[in-house]
N, C-alpha and C. Protein backbone atom coordinates (compact mmCIF):
# COMPACT_ATOMS: atom_id res chain seq x y z
N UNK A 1 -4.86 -2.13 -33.30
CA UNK A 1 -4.89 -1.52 -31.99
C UNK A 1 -3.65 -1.95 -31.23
N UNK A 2 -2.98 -1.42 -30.33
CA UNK A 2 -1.73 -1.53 -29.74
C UNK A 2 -2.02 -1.19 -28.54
N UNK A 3 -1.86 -2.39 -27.69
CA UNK A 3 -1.62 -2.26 -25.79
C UNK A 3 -1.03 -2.17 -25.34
N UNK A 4 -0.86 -1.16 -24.43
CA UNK A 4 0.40 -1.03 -23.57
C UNK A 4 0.74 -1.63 -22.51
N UNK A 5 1.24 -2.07 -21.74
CA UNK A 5 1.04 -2.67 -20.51
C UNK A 5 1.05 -1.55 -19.29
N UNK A 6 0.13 -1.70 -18.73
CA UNK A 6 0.84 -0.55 -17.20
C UNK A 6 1.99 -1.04 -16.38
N UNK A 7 2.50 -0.25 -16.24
CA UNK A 7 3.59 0.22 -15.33
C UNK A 7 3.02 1.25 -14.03
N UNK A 8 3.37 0.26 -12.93
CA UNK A 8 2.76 1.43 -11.51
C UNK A 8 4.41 2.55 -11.40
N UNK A 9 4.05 3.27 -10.75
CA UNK A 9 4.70 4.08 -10.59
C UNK A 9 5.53 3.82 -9.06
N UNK A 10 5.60 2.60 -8.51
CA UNK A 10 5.85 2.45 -7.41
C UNK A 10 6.49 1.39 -7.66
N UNK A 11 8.05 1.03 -6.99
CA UNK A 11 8.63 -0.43 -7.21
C UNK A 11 7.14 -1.09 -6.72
N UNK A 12 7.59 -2.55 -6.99
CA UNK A 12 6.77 -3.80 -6.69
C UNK A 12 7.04 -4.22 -5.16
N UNK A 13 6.46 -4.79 -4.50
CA UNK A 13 6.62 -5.42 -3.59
C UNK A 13 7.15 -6.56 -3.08
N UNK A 14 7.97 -7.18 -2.94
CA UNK A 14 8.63 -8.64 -2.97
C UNK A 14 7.70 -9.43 -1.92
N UNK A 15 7.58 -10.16 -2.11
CA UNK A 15 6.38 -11.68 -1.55
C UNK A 15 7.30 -11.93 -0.40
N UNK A 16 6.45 -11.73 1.01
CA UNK A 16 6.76 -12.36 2.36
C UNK A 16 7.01 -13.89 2.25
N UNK A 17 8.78 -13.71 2.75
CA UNK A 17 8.83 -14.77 3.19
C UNK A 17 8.80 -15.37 4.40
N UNK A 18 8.52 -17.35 4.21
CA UNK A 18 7.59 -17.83 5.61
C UNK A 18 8.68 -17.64 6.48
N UNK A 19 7.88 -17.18 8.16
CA UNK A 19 8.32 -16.90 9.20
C UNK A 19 8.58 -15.36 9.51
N UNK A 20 8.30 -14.26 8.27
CA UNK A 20 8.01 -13.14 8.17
C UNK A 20 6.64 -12.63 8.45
N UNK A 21 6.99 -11.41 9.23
CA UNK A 21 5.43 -10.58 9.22
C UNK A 21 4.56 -11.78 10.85
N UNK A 22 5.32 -12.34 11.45
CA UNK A 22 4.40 -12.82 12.85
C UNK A 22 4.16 -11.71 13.99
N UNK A 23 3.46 -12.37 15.02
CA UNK A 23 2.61 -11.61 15.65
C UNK A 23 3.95 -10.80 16.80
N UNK A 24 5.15 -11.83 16.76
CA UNK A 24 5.82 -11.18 17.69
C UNK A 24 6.98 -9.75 16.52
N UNK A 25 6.84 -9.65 15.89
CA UNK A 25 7.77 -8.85 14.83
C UNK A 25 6.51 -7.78 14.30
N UNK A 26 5.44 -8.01 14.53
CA UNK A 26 4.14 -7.28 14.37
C UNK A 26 4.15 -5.54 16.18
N UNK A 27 4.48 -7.08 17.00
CA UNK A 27 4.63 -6.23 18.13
C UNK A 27 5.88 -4.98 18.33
N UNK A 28 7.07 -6.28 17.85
CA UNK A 28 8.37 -5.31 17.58
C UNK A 28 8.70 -3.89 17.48
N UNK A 29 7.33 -4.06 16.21
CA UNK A 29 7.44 -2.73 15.01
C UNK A 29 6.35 -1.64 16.06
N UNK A 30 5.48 -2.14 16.76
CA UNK A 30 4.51 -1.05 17.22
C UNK A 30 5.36 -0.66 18.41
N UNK A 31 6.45 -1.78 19.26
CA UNK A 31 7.07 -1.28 20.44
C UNK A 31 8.11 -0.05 19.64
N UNK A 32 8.84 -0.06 18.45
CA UNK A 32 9.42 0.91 18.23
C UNK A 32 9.08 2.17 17.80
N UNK A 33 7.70 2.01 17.34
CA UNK A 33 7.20 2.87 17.14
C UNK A 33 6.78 3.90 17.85
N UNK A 34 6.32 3.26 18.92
CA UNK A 34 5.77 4.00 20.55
C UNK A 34 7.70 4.57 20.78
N UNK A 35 8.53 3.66 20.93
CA UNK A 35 9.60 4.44 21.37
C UNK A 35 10.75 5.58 20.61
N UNK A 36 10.14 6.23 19.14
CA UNK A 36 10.51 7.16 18.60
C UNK A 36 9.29 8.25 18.74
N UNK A 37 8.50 8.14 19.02
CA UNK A 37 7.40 9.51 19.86
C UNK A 37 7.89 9.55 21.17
N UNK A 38 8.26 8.74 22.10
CA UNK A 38 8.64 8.82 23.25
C UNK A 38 9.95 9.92 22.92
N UNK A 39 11.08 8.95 22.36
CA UNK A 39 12.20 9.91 21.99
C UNK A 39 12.21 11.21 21.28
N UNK A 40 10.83 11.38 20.64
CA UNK A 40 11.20 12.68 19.49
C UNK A 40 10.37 13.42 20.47
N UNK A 41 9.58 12.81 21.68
CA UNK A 41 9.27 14.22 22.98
C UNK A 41 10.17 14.21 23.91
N UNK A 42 10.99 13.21 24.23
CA UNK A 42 11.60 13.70 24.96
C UNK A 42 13.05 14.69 24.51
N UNK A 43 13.22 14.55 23.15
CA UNK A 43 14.03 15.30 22.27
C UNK A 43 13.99 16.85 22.42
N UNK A 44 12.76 17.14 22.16
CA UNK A 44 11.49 18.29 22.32
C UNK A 44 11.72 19.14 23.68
N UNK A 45 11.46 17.93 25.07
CA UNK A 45 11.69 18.49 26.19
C UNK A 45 13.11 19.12 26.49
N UNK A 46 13.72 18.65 25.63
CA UNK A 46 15.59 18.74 26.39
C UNK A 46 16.35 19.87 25.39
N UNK A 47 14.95 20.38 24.42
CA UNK A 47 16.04 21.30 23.28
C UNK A 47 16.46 21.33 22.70
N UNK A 48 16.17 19.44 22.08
CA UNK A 48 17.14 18.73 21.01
C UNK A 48 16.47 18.75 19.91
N UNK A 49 15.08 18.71 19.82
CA UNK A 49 14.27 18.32 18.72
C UNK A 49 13.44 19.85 18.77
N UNK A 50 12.50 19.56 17.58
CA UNK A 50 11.39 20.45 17.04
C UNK A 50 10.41 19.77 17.60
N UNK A 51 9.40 20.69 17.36
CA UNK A 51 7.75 20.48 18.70
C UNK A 51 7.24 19.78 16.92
N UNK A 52 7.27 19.53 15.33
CA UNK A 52 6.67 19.45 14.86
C UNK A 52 7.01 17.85 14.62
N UNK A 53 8.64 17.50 14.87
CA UNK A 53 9.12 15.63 14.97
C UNK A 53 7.89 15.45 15.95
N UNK A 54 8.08 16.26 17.08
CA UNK A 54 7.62 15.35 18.47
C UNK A 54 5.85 15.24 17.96
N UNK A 55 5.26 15.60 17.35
CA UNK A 55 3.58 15.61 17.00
C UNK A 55 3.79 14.82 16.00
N UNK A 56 4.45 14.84 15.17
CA UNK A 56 4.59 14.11 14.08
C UNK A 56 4.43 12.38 14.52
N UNK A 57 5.46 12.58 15.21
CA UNK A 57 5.70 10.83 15.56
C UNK A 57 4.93 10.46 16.63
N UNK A 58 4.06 11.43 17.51
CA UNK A 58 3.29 10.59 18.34
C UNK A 58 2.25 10.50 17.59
N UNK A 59 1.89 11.18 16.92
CA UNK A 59 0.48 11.09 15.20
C UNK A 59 0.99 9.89 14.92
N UNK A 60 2.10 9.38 14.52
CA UNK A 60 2.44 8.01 13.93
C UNK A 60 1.67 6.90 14.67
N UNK A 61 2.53 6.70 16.08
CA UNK A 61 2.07 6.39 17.25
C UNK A 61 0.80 6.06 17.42
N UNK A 62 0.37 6.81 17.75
CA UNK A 62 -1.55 6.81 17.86
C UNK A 62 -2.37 6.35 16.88
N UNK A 63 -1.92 6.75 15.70
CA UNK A 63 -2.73 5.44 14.40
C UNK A 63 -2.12 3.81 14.38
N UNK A 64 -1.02 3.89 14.87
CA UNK A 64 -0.88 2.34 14.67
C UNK A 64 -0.97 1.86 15.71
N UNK A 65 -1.37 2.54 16.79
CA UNK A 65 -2.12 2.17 17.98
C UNK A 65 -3.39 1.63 17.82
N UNK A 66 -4.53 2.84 17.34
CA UNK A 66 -5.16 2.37 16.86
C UNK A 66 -5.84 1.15 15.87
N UNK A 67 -4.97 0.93 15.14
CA UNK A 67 -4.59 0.46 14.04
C UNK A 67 -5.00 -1.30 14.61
N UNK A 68 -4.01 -1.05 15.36
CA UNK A 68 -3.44 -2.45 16.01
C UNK A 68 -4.63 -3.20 17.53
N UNK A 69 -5.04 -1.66 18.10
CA UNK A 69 -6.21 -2.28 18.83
C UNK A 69 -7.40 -3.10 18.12
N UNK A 70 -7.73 -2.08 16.63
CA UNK A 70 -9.05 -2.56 15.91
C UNK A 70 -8.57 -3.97 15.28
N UNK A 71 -7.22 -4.47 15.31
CA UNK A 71 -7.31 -5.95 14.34
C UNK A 71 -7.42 -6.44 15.66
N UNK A 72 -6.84 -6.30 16.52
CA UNK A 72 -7.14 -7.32 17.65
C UNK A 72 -8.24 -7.69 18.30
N UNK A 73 -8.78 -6.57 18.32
CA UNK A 73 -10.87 -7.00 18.56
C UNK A 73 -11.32 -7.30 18.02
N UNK A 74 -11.16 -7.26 16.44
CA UNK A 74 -12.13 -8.29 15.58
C UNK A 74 -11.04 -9.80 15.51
N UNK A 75 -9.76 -9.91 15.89
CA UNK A 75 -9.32 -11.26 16.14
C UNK A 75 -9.98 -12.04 17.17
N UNK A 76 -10.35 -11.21 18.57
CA UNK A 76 -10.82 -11.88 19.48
C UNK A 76 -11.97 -11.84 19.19
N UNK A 77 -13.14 -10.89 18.48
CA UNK A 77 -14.30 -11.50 18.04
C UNK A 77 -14.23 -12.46 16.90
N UNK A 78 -13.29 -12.87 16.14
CA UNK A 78 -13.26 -13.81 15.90
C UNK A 78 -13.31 -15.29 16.48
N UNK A 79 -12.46 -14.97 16.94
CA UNK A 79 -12.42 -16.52 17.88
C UNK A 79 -13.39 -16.29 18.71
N UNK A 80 -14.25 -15.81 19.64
CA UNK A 80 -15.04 -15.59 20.12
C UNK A 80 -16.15 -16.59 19.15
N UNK A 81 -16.61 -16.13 18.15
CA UNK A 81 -17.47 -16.52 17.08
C UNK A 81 -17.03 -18.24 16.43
N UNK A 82 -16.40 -18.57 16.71
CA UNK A 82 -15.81 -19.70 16.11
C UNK A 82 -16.26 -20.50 17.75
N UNK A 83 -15.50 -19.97 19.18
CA UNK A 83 -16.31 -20.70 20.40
C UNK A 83 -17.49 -20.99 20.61
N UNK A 84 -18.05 -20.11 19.95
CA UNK A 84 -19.44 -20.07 20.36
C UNK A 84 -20.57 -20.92 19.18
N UNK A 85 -19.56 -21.86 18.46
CA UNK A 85 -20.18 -22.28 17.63
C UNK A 85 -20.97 -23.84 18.01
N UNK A 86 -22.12 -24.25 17.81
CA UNK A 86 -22.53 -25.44 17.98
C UNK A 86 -21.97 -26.82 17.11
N UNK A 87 -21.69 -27.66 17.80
CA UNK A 87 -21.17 -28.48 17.34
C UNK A 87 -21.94 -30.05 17.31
C-alpha cells in the first residue's frame, strides 16, 4: 500500500511572532478597516468610485465590526465570571 501525504492547496501559515497580533494592532486593523468603507463612500459620493467598492467595503466593515463586538463580550463575560468567583 503506498501513502501519500496531503498537500493543502493553500501556502502554510508562518507562526506569530511574540509581540504580534496585540490588542492595540487588533484595533489598528479594525480602525483601517472602518476607514476604507468610509473612503470607498466617500469615493462613491464624489464620482470617483463604483456604488459596488462602496457596499463591498462597508459589508467588510460591518462583519468585523461585528466580529470584534462578539469577542469583546464574551472577554468581558469572561472576566466578569472569573470576579465573581468565590474565593
Amino acid at each position: 500500500m503506498r501513502i501519500e501525504p496531503f498537500v493543502p492547496d493553500v501556502a502554510a501559515v508562518p507562526a506569530a511572532k511574540s509581540g504580534e497580533g496585540s490588542f492595540s494592532d487588533t484595533l489598528d486593523a479594525l480602525g483601517g478597516t472602518l476607514e476604507r468603507a468610509q473612503g470607498a463612500e466617500d469615493a462613491f459620493a464624489a464620482k470617483r468610485g463604483s456604488l459596488q467598492d462602496a457596499i463591498y467595503e462597508r459589508a467588510r466593515a460591518d462583519v468585523a465590526l461585528a466580529v470584534a463586538t462578539a469577542a469583546a463580550q464574551h472577554a468581558a463575560q469572561a472576566v466578569q465570571s472569573v470576579l465573581n468567583m468565590q474565593i
